[in-house]
Protein backbone atom coordinates (compact mmCIF):
# COMPACT_ATOMS: atom_id res chain seq x y z
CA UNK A 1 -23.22 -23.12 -49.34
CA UNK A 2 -20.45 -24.68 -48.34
CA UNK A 3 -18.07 -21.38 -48.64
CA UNK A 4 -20.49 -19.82 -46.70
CA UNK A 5 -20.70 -22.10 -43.70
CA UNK A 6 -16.79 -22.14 -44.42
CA UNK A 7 -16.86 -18.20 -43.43
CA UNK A 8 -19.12 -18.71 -40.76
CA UNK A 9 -16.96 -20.91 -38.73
CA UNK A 10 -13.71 -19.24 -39.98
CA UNK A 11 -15.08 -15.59 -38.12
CA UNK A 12 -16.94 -17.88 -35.17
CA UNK A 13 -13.39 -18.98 -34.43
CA UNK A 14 -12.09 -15.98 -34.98
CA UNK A 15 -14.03 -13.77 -32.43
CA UNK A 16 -13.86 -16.73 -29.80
CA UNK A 17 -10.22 -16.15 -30.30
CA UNK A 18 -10.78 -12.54 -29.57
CA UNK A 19 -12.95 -12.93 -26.52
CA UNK A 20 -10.47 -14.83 -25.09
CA UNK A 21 -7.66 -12.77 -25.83
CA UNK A 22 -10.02 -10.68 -23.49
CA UNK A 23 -10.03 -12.82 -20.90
CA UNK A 24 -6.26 -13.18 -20.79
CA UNK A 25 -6.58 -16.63 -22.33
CA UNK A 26 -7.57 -17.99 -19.10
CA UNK A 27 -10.65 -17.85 -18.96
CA UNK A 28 -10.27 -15.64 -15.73
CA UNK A 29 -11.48 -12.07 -15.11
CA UNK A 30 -8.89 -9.65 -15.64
CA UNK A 31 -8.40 -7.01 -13.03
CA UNK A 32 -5.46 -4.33 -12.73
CA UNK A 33 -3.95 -3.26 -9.70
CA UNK A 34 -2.34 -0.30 -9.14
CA UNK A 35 -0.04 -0.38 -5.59
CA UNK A 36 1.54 2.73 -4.56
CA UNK A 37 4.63 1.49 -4.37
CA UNK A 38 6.39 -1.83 -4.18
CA UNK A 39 7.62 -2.80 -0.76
CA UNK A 40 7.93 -6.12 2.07
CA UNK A 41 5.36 -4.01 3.38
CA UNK A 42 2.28 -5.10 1.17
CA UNK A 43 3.84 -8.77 1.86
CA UNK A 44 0.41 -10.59 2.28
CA UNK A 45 -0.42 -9.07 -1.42
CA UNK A 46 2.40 -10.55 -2.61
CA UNK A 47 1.46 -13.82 -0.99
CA UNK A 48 -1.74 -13.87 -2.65
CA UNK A 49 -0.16 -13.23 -6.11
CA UNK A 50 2.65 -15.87 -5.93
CA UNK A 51 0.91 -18.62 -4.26
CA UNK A 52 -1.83 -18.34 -6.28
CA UNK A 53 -4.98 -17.29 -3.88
CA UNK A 54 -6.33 -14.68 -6.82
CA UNK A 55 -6.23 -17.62 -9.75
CA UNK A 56 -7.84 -19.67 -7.06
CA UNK A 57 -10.73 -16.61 -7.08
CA UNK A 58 -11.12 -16.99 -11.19
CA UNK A 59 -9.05 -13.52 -11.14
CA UNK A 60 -5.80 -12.82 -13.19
CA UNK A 61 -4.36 -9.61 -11.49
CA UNK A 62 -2.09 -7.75 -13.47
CA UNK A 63 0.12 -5.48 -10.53
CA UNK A 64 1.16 -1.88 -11.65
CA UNK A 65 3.21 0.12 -9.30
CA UNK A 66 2.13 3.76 -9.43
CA UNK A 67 4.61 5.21 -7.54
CA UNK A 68 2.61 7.48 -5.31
CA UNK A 69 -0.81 7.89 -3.72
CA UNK A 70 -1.34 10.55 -5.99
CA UNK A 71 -0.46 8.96 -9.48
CA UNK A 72 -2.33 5.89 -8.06
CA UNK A 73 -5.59 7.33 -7.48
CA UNK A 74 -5.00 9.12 -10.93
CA UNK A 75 -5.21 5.76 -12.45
CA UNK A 76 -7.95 4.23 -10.67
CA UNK A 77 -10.04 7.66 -11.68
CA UNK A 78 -8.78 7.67 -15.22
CA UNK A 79 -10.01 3.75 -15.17
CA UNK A 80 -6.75 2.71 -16.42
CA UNK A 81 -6.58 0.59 -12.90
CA UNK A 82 -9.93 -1.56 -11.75
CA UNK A 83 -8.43 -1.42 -8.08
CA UNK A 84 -6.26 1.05 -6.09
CA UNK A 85 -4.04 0.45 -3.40
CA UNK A 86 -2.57 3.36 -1.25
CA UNK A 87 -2.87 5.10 1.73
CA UNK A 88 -6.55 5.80 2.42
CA UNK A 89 -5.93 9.77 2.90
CA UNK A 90 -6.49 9.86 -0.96
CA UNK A 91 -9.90 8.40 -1.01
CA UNK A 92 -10.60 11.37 1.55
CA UNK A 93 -9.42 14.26 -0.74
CA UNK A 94 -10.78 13.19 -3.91
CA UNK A 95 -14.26 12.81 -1.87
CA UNK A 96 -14.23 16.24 -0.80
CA UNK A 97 -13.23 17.49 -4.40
CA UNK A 98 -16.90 16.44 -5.22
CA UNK A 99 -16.44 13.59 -7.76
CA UNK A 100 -19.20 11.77 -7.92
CA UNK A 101 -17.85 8.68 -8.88
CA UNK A 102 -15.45 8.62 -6.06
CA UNK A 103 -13.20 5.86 -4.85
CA UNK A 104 -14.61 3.57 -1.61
CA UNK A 105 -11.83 1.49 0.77
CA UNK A 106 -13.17 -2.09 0.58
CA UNK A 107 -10.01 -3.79 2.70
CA UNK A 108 -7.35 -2.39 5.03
CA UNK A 109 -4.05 -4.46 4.88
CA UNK A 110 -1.33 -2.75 7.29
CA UNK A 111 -2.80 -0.98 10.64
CA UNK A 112 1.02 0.52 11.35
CA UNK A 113 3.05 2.85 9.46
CA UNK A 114 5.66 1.01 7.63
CA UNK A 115 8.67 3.46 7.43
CA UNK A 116 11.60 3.70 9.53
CA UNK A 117 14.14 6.59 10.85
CA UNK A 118 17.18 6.38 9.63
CA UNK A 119 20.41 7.93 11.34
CA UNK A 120 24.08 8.36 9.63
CA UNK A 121 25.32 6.97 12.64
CA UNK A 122 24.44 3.93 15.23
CA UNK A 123 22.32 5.95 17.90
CA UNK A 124 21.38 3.43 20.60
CA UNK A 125 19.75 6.25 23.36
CA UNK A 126 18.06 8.21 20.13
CA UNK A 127 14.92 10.46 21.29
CA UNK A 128 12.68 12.15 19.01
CA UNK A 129 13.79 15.38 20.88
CA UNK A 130 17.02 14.86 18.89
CA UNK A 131 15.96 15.60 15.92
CA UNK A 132 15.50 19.30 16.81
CA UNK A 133 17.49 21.47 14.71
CA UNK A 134 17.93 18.25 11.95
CA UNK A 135 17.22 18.06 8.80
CA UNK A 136 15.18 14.73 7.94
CA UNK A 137 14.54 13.94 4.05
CA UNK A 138 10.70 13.16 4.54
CA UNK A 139 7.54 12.07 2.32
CA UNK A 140 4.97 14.15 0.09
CA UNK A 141 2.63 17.04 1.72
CA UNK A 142 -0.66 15.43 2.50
CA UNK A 143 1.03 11.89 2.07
CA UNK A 144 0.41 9.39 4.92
CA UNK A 145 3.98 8.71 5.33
CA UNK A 146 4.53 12.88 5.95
CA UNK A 147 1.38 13.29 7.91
CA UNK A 148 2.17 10.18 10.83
CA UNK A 149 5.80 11.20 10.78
CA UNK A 150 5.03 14.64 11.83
CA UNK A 151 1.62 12.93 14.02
CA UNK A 152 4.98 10.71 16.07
CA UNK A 153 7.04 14.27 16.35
CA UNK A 154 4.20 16.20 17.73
CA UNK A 155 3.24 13.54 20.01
CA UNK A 156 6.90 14.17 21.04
CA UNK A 157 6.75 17.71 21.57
CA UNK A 158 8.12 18.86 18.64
CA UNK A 159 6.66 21.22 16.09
CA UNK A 160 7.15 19.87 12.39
CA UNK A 161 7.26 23.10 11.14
CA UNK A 162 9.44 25.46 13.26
CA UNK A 163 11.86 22.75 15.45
CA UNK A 164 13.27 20.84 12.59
CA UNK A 165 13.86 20.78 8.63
CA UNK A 166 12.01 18.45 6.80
CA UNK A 167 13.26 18.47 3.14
CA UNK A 168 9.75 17.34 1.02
CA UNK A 169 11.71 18.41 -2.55
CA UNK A 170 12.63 14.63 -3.31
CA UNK A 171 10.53 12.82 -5.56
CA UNK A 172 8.84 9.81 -3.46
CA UNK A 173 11.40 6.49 -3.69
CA UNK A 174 14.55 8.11 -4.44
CA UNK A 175 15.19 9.74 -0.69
CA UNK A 176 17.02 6.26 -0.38
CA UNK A 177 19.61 7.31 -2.89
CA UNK A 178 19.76 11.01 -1.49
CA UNK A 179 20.72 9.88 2.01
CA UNK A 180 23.38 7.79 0.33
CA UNK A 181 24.28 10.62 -1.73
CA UNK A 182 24.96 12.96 1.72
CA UNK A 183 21.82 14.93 1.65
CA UNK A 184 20.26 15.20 5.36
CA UNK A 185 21.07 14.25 8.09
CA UNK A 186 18.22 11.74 8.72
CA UNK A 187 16.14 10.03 6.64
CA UNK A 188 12.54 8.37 6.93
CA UNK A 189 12.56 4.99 4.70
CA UNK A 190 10.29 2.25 3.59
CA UNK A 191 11.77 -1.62 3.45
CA UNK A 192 13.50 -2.33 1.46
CA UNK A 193 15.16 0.80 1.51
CA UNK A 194 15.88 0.80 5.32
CA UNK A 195 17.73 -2.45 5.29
CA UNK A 196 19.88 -1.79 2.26
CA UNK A 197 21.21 1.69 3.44
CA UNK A 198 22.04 -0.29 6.57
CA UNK A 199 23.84 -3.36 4.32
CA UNK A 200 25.69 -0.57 2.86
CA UNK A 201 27.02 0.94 5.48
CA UNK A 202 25.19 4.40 4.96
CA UNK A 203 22.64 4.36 7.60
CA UNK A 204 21.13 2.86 10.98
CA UNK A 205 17.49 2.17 11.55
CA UNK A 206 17.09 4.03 14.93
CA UNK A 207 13.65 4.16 15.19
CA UNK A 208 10.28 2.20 14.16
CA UNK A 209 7.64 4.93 13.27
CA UNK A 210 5.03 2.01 13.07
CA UNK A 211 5.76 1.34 17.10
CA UNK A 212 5.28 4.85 17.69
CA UNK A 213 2.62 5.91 15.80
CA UNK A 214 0.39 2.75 17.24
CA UNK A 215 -2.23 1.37 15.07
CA UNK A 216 -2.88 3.69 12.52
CA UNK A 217 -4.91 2.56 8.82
CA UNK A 218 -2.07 3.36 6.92
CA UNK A 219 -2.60 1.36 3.57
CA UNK A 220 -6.36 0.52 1.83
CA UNK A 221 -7.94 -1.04 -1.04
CA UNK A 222 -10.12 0.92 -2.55
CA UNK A 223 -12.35 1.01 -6.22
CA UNK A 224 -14.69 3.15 -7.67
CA UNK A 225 -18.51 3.42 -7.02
CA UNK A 226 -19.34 2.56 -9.76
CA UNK A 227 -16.45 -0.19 -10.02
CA UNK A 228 -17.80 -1.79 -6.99
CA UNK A 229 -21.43 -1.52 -8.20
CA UNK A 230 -21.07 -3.18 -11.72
CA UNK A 231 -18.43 -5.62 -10.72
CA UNK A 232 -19.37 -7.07 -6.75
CA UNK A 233 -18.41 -10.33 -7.89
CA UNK A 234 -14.22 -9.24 -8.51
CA UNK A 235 -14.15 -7.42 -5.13
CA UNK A 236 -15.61 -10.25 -3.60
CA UNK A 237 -13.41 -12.43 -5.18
CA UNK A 238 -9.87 -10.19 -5.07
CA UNK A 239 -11.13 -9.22 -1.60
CA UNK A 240 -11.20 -13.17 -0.42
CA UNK A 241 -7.67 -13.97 -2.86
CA UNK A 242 -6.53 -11.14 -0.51
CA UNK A 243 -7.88 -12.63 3.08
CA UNK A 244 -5.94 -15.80 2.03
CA UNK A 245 -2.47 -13.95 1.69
CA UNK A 246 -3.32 -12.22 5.01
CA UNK A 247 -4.14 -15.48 6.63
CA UNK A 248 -0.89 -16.95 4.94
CA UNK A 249 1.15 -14.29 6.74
CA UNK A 250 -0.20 -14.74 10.30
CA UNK A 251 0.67 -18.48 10.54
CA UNK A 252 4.21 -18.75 8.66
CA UNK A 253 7.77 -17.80 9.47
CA UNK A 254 9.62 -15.09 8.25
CA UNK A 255 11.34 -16.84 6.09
CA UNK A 256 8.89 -18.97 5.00
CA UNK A 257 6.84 -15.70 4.15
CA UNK A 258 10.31 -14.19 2.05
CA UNK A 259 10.34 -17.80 -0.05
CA UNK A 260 7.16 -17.21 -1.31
CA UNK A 261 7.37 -13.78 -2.06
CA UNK A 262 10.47 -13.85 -3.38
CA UNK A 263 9.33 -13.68 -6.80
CA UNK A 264 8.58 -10.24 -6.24
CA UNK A 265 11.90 -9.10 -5.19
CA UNK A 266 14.18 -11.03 -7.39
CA UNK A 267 17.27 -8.84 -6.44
CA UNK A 268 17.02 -9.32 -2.86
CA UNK A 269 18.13 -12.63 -1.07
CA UNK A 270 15.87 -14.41 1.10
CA UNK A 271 18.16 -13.48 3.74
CA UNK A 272 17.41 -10.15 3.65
CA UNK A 273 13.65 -10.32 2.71
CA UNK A 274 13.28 -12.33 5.74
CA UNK A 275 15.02 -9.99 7.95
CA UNK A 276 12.95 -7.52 6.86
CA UNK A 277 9.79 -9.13 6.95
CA UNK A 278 10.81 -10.36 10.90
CA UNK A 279 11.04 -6.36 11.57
CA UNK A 280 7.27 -5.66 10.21
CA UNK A 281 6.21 -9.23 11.64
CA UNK A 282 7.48 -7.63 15.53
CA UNK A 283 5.90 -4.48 14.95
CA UNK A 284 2.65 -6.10 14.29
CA UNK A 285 2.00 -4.79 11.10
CA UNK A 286 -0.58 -6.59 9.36
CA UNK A 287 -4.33 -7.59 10.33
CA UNK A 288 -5.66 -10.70 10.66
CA UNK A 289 -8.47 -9.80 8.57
CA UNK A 290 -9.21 -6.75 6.19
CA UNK A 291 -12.39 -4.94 7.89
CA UNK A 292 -11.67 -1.03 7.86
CA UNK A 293 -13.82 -0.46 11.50
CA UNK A 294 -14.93 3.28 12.21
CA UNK A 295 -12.95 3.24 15.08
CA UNK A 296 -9.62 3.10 12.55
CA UNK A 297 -11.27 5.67 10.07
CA UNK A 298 -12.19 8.44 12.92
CA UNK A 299 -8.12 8.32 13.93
CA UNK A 300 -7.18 8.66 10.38
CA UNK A 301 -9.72 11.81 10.13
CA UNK A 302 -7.88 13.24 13.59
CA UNK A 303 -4.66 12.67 11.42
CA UNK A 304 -5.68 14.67 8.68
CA UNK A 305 -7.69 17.44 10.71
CA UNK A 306 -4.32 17.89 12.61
CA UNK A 307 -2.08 18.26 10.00
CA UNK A 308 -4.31 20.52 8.73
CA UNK A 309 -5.08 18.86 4.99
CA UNK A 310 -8.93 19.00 5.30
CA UNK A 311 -11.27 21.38 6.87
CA UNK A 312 -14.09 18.86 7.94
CA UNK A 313 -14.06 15.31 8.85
CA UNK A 314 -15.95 12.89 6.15
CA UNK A 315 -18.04 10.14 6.77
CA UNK A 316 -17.61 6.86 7.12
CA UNK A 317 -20.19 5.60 5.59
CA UNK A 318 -19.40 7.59 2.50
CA UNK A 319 -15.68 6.24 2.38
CA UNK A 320 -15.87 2.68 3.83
CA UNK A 321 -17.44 -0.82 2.56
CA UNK A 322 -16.81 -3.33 4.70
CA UNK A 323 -19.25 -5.98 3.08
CA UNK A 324 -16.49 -8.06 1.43
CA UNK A 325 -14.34 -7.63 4.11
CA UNK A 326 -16.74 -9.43 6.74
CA UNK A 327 -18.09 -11.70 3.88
CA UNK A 328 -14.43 -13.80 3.62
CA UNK A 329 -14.46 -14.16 6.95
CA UNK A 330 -17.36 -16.35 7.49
């Protein structure tokens, strides 16, 4: 009898061990996130990851960078990531490729584009009209980096296709190290990219694409249906983790913001972080809170109906969950 109750506690400890192996250990829920990239841009993410706003949720994110909107919406679809977070233009196509498990934005972080023109040379008079007859190094087909960069040139008078070269061969990240390389004669960057050509002595931010574009929704959170339906209590939580970081951001210096995300960027001085995160804080690139209004979808769905990537416009409704959003912020 003894033995017996000996075995019973033995493989009660054991799969208590195992559950919380599931749980991380912590007892929290585990959720993976899969960014599209890892830049100053998503700074108020970072926030909430470093100073602790997801624990504070009962969440233990584990961050992934995918590397593009397209391998990050891969991900979320193959369910190897609970959340995705990427421009929202991908939530659009895979809609209208009739999955029915689909993803749905639940939280809009930046409302400007977060890239930057880069010249080889200091241009202090630079127009877009200059770039006729250019070559730029530019983003993915169908990416939201491509599609507001050619939304800016048109708005200029220029035709994307016919005025200029934009060179869309190099794989997303490494245009950085092209440009430095002596491919192009422009180049449009993310952060920290921008800054570090510049520290180099290789290129010259000459223009802010965020300042011309205007408020665009460049960069979502988004899950799947059925994600969101089996699990309301992690985007509620990850969704209010989240409204702390952006909160976090509004109120603190630069520099305050690049000490506590510095964690994130370990080969980067806080210098530097903080001059970069300055630049995005003057451009006004992050809400104050994460609601995804109509208003912001309908001028992404111009975006994409102008350059031509979809046929009809979806709907809102369909796409767009802003229940968590407008929950934290009560």
């Amino acid at each position: 009898m003894k033995k017996k109750l000996m075995v019973f506690f033995m493989l009660t400890a054991l799969l208590l061990v195992t559950l919380t192996g599931c749980q991380g250990g912590t007892g929290k829920k585990q959720v993976t996130l899969n960014e599209v990239a890892h830049s100053v841009f998503y700074a108020p993410m970072y926030v909430a990851l470093e100073e602790g706003y997801f624990a504070e949720e009962g969440l233990e994110v584990t961050l992934v960078t995918g590397f593009g909107a397209d391998k990050t919406m891969t991900a979320l679809l193959s369910d190897e990531a609970d959340i995705g977070f990427m421009g929202p233009e991908t939530t659009v196509y895979t809609y209208q490729g009739e999955m029915e498990d689909y993803a749905v934005n639940f939280a809009q972080l930046t409302q400007r584009a977060g890239n930057f023109l880069v010249s080889r040379q200091p241009e202090a008079e630079f127009s877009f009209a200059d770039l006729k007859g250019k070559e730029v190094l530019g983003g993915r087909a169908g990416g939201m980096p491509q599609m507001v960069f050619e939304y800016i040139l048109k708005k200029n008078g220029l035709d994307p296709q016919t005025d200029l070269n934009i060179d869309q061969s190099i794989d997303f990240g490494a245009t950085a190290a092209a440009f430095s390389g002596g491919q192009g004669e422009y180049t449009v960057e993310f952060e920290p990219h921008a800054t570090l050509l510049e520290q180099k002595g290789d290129g010259y931010v000459i223009a802010s694409l965020g300042e011309e574009s205007g408020y665009v929704p460049y960069t979502a959170f988004s899950a799947k249906k059925s994600y969101m339906e089996k699990n309301p209590d992690v985007i509620e939580a990850f969704t209010r983790g989240l409204q702390k970081g952006m909160d976090y951001v509004n109120v603190h210096t630069a520099e305050e913001i690049a000490t506590a995300i510095k964690p994130q960027f370990e080969e980067m001085d806080e210098a530097t972080l903080a001059t970069i995160i300055g630049r995005y804080q003057n451009q006004d690139t992050w809400k104050t809170d994460l609601v995804f209004s109509q208003e912001a979808f309908e001028l992404l769905m111009d975006i994409l109906m102008d350059a031509g990537v979809i046929e009809e416009r979806a709907a809102y409704e369909d796409l767009v969950n802003t229940e968590f959003a407008e929950k934290v912020m009560q």
